[in-house]
C-alpha atoms as a PDB file:
ATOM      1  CA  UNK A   1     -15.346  -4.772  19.732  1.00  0.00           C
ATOM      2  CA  UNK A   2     -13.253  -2.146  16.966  1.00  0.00           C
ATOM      3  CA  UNK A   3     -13.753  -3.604  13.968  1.00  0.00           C
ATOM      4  CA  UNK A   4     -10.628  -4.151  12.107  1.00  0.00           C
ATOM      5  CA  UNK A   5      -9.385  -2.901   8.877  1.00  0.00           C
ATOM      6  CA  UNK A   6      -6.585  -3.528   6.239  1.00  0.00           C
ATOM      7  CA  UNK A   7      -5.461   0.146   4.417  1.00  0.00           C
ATOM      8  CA  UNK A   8      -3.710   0.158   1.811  1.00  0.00           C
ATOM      9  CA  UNK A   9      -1.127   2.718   1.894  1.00  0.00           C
ATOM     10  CA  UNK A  10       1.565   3.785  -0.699  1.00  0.00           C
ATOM     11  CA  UNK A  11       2.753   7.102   1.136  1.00  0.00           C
ATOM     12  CA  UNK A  12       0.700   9.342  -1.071  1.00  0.00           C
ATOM     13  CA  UNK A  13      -2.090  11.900  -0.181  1.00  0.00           C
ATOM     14  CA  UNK A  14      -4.483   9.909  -1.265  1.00  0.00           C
ATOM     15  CA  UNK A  15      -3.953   6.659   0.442  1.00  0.00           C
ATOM     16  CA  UNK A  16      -2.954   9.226   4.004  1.00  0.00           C
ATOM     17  CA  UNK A  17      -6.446  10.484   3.665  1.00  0.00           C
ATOM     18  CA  UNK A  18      -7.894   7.031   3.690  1.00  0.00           C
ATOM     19  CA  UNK A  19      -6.254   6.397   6.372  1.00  0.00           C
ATOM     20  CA  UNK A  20      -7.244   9.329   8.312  1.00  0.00           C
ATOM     21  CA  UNK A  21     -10.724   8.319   7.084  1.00  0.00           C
ATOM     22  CA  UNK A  22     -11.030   5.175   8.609  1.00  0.00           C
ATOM     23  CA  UNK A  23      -9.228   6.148  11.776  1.00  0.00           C
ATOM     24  CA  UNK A  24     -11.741   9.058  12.164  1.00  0.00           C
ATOM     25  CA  UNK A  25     -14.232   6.395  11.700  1.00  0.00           C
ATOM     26  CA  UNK A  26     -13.255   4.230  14.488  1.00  0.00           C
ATOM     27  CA  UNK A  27     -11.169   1.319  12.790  1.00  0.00           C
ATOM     28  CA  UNK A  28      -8.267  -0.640  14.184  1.00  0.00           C
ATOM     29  CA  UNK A  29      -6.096  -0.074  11.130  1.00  0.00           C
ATOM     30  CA  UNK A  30      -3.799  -2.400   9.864  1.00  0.00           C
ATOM     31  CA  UNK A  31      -1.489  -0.419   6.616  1.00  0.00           C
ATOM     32  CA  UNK A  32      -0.371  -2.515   3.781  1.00  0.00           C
ATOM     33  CA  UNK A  33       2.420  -1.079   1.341  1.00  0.00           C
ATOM     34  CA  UNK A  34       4.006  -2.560  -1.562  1.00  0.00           C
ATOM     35  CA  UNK A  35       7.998  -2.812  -2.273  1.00  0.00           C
ATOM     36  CA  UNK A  36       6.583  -3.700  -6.376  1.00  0.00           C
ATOM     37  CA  UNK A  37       9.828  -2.497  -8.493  1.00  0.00           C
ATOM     38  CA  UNK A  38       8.491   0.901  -8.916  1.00  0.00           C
ATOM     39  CA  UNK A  39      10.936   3.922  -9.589  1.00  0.00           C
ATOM     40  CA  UNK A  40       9.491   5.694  -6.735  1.00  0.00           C
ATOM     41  CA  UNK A  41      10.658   3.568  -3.987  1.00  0.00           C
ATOM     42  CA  UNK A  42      11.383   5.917  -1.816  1.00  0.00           C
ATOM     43  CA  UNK A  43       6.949   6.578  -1.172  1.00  0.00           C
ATOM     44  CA  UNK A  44       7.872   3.246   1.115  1.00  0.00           C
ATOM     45  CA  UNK A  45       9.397   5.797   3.149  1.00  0.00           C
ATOM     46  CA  UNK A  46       6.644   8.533   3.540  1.00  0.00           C
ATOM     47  CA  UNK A  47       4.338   5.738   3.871  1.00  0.00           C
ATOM     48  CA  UNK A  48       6.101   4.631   6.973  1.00  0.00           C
ATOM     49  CA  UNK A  49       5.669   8.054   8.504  1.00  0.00           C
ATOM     50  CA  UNK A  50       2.299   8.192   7.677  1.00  0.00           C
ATOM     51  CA  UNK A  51       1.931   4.909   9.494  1.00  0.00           C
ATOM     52  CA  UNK A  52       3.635   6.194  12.717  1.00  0.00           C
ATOM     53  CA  UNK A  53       1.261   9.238  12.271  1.00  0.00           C
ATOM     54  CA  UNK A  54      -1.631   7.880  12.477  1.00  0.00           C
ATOM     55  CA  UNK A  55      -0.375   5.406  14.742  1.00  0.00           C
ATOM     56  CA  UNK A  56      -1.774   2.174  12.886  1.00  0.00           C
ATOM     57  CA  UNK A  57      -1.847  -1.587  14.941  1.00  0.00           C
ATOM     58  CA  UNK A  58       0.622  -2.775  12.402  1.00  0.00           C
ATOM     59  CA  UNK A  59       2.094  -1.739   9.086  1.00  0.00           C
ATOM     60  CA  UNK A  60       3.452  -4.344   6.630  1.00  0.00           C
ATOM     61  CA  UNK A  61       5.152  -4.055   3.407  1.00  0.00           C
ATOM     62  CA  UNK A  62       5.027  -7.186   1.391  1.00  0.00           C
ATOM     63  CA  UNK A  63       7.357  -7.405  -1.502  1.00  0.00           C
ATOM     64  CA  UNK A  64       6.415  -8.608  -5.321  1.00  0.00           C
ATOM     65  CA  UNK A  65       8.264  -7.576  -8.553  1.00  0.00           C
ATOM     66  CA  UNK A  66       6.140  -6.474 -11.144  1.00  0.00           C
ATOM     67  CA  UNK A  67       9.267  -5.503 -13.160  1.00  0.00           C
ATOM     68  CA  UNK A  68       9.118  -8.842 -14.222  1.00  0.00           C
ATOM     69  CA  UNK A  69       6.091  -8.173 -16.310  1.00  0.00           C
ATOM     70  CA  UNK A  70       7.184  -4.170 -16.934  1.00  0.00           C
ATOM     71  CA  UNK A  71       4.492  -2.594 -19.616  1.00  0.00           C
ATOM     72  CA  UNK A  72       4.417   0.369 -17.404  1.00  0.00           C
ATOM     73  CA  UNK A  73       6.515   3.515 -16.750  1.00  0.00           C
ATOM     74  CA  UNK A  74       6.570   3.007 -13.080  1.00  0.00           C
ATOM     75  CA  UNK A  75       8.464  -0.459 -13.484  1.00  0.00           C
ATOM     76  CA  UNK A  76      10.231  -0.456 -16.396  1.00  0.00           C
ATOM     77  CA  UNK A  77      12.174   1.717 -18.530  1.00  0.00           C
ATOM     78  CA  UNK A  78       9.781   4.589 -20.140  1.00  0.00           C
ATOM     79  CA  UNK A  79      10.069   7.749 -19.867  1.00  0.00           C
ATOM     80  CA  UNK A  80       7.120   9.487 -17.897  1.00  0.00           C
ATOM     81  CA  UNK A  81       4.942  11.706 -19.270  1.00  0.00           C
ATOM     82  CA  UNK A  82       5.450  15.301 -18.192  1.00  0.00           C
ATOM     83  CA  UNK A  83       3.717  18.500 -19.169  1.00  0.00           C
ATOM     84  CA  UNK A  84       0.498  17.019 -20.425  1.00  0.00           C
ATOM     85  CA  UNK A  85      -2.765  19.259 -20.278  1.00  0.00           C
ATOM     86  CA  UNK A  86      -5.992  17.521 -18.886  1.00  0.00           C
ATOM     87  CA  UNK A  87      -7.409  16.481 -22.311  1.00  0.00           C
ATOM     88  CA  UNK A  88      -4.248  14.460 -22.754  1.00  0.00           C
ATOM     89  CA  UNK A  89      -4.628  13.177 -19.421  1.00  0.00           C
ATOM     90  CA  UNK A  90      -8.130  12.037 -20.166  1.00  0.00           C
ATOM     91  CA  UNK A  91      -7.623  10.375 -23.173  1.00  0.00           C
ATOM     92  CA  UNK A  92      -7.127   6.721 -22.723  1.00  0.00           C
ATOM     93  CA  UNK A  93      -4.616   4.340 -20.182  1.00  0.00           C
ATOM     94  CA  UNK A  94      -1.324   6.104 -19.915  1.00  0.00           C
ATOM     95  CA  UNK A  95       1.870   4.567 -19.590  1.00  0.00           C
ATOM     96  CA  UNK A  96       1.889   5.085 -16.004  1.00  0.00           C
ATOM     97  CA  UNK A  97      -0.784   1.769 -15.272  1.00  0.00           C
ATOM     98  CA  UNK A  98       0.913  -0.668 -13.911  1.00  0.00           C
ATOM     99  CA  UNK A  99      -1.274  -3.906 -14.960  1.00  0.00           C
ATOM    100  CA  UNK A 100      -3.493  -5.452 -12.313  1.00  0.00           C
ATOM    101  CA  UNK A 101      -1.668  -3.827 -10.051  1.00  0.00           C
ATOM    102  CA  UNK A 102      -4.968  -2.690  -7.838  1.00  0.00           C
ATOM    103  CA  UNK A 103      -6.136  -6.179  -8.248  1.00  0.00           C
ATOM    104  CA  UNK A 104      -2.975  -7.382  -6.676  1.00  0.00           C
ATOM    105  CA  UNK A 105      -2.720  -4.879  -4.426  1.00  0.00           C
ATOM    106  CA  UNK A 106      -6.293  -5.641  -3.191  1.00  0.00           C
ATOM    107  CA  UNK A 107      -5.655  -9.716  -3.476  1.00  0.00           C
ATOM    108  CA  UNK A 108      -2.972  -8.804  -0.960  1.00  0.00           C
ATOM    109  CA  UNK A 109      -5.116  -7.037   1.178  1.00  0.00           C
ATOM    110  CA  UNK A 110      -7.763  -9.226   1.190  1.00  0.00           C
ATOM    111  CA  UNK A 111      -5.284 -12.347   2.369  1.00  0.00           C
ATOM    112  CA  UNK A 112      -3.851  -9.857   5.215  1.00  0.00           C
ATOM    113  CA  UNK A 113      -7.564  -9.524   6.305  1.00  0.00           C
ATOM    114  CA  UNK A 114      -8.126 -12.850   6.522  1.00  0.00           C
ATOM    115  CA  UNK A 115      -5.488 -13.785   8.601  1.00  0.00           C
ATOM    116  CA  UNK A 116      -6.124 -10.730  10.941  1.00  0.00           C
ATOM    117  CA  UNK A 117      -9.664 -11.426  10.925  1.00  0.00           C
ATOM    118  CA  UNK A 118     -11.049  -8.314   9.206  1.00  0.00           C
ATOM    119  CA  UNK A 119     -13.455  -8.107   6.479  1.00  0.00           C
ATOM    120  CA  UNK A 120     -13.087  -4.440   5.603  1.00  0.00           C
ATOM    121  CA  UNK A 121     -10.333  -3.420   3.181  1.00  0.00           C
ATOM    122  CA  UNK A 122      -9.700   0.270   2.324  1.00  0.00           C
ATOM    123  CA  UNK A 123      -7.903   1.890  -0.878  1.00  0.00           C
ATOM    124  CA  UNK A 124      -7.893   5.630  -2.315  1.00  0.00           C
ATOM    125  CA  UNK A 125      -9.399   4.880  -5.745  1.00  0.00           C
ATOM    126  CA  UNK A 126     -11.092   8.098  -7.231  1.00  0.00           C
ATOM    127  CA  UNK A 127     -13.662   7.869 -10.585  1.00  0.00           C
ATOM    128  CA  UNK A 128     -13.121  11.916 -11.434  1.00  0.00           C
ATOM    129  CA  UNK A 129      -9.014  12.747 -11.559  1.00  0.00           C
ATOM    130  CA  UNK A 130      -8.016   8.986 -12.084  1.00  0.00           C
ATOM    131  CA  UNK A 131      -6.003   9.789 -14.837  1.00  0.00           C
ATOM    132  CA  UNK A 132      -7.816   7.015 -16.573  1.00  0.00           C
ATOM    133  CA  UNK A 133      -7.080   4.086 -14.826  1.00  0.00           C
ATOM    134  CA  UNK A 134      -9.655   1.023 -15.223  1.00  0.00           C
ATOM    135  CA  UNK A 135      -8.861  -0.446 -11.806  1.00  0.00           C
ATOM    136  CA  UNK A 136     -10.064   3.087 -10.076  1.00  0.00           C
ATOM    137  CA  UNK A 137     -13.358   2.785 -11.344  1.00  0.00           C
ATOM    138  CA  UNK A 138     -16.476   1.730  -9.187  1.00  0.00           C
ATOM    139  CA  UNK A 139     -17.304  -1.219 -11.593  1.00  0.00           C
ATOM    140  CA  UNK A 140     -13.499  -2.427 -10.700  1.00  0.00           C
ATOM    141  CA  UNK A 141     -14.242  -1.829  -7.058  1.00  0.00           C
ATOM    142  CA  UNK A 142     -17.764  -3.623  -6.920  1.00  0.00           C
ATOM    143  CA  UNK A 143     -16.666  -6.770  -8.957  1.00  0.00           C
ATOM    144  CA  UNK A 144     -13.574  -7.149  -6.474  1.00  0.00           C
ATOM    145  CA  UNK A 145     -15.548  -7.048  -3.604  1.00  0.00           C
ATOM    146  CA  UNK A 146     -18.025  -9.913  -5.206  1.00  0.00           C
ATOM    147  CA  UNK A 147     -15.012 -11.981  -5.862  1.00  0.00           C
ATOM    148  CA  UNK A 148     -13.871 -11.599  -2.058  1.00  0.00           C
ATOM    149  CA  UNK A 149     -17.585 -12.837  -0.735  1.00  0.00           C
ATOM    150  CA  UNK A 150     -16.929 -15.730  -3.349  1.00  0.00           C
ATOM    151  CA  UNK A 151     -13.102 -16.718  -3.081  1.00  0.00           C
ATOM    152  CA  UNK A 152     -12.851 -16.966   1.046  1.00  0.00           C
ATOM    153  CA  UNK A 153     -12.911 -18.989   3.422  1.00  0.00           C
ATOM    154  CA  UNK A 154     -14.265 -16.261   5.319  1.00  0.00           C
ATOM    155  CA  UNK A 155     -17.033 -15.342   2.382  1.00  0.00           C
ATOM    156  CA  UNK A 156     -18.316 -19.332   1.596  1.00  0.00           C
ATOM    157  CA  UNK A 157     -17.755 -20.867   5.397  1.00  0.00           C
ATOM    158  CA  UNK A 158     -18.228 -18.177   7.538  1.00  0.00           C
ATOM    159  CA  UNK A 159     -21.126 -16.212   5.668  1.00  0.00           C
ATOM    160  CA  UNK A 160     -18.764 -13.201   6.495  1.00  0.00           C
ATOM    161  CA  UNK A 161     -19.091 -10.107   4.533  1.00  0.00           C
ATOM    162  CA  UNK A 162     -16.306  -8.398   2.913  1.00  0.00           C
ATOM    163  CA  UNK A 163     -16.862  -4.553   2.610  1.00  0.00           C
ATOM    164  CA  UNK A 164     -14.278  -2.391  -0.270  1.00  0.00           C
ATOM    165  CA  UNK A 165     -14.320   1.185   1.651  1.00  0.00           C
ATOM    166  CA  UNK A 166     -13.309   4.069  -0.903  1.00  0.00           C
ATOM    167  CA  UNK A 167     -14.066   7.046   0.789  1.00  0.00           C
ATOM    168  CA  UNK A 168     -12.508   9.361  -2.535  1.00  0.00           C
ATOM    169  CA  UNK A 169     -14.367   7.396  -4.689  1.00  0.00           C
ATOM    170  CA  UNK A 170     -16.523  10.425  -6.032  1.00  0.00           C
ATOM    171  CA  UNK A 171     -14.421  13.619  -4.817  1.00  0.00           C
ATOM    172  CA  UNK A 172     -12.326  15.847  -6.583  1.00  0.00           C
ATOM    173  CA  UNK A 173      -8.815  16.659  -5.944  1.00  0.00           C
ATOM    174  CA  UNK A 174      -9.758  19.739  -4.561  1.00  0.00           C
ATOM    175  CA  UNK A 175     -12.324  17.518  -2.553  1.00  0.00           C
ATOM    176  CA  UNK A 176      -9.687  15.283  -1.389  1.00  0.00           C
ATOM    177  CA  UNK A 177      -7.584  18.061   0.033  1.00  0.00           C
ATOM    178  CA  UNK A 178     -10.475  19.694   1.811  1.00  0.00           C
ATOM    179  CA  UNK A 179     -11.267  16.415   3.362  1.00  0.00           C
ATOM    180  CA  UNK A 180      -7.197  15.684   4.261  1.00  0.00           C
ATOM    181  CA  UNK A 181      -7.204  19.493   6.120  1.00  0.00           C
ATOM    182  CA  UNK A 182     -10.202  18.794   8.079  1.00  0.00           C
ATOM    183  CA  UNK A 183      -8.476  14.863   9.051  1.00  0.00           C
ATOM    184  CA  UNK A 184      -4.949  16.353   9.680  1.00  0.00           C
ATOM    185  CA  UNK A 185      -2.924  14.675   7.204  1.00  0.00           C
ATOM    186  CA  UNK A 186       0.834  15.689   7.191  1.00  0.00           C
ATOM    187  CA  UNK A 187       0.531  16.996   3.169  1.00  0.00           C
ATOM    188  CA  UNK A 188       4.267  17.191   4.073  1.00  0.00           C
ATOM    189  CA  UNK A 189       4.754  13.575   4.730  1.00  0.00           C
ATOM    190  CA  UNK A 190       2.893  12.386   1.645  1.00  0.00           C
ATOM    191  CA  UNK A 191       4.740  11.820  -2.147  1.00  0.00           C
ATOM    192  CA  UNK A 192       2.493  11.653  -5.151  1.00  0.00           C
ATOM    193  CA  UNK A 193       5.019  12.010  -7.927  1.00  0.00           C
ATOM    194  CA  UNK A 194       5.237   9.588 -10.245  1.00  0.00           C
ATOM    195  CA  UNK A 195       9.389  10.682 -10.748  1.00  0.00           C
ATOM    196  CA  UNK A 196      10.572  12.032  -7.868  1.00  0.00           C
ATOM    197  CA  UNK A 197      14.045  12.413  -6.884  1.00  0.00           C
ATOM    198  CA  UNK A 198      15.951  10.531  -4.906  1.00  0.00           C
ATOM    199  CA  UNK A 199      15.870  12.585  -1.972  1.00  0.00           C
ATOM    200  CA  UNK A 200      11.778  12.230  -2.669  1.00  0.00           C
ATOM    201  CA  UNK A 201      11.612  15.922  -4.329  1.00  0.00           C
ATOM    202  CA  UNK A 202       8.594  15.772  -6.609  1.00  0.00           C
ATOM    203  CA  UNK A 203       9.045  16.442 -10.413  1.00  0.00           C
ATOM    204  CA  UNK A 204       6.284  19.101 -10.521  1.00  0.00           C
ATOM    205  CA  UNK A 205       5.342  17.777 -14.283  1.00  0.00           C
ATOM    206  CA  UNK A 206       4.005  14.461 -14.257  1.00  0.00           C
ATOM    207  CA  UNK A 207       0.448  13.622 -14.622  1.00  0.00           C
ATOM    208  CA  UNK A 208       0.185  13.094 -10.399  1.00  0.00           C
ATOM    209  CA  UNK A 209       2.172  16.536  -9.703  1.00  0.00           C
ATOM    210  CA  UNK A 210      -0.155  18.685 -11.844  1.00  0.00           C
ATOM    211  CA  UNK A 211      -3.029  16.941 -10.318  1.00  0.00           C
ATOM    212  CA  UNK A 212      -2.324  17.551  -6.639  1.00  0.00           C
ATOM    213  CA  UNK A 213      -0.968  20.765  -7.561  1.00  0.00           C
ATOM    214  CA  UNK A 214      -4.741  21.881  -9.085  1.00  0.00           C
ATOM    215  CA  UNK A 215      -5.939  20.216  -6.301  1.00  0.00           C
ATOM    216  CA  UNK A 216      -4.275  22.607  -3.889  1.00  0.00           C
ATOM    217  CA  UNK A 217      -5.238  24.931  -6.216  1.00  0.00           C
ATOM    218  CA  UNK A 218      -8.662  24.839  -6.254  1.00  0.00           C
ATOM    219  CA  UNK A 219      -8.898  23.977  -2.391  1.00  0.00           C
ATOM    220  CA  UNK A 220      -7.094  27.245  -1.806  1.00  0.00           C
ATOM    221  CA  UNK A 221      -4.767  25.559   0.470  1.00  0.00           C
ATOM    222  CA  UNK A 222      -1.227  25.651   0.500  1.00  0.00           C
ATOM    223  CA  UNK A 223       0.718  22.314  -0.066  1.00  0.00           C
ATOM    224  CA  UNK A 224       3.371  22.073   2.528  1.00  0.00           C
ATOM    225  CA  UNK A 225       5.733  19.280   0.293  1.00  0.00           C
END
């Protein structure tokens, strides 16, 4: 029987490359994307084709407003950072954390699982370009997937085991775009800016555009957005 997993996808390359991760690896995928009061809104889009692409069993988008709680660039009204050299980049939580939001995000998940009967949840967390973000790190990811074992009915009644699969956890950007050639993601398709347009142009100067573009960079591959 195809085991079945819950992917959470926000239309960027690195949640397309998770995808095409756990597709290569024989999954039924199930996509999960978040309508959350972020600027970007229209990533919902991209992540919609990226759905079709891979041709997932079902892809939801659930709906919660973290603008209620703001604190971050994405969801309320800050100005992003643009222009910012890596050592900048490196040095502490920028303004573009949203808070909790991969522990939502992954509380989500974990609730679609249940329901669907899965116990394998997928996100594109990365430890090396993570532009600082606690909830990328592999501490974050191991103590989540503890709680799920603990906090189920699945985990305490069932004795089933939930599994946290983060296939980018310890590659590169460059990696990452090696590994998305070789799967056939649509680098087209995909949005990683954190202030894109509204027609989804990227700004080319925010902390996720200067990553993906050394990414590219460094893969020697061009990127076709």
């Amino acid at each position: 029987m195809t085991r079945k997993a819950v992917i959470l996808l926000s239309g960027g390359l690195d949640s397309a490359t998770v995808l095409a991760s756990m597709k290569r690896d024989g999954f039924a995928c199930y996509a999960l994307s978040f309508r959350y009061g972020q600027r970007h809104q229209i990533e919902l889009e991209r992540a919609n084709e990226i759905a079709k692409h891979f041709e997932v069993v079902e892809h939801r988008t659930a709906e919660i407003d973290l603008r209620a709680f703001g604190g971050s660039a994405l969801t309320a009204d800050f100005p992003v950072p643009k222009d910012r050299d890596e050592q900048a980049m490196g040095a502490g939580v920028p303004i573009t954390y949203v808070p909790a939001r991969n522990t939502i995000f992954l509380a989500f998940a974990l609730a679609y699982a249940e329901t669907i009967g899965a116990t394998d949840l997928a996100i594109g967390v990365n430890a090396i370009d993570y532009s600082g973000y606690p909830d990328c790190r592999p501490e974050f990811i191991s103590a989540f997937e503890t709680l799920a074992n603990l906090a189920t009915r699945s985990g305490a009644e069932e004795h089933s085991k939930f599994t946290i699969h983060t296939p980018l956890q310890a590659l590169s950007k460059a990696g990452i775009v090696k590994l998305a050639v070789e799967l056939g993601v649509p680098f087209a398709r995909t949005l990683s800016c954190y202030d894109p347009s509204n027609l989804g142009a990227p700004c080319g100067h925010c902390d996720a555009c200067i990553l993906r573009a050394k990414g590219f960079a460094q893969a020697g591959v061009l990127d076709a957005h």
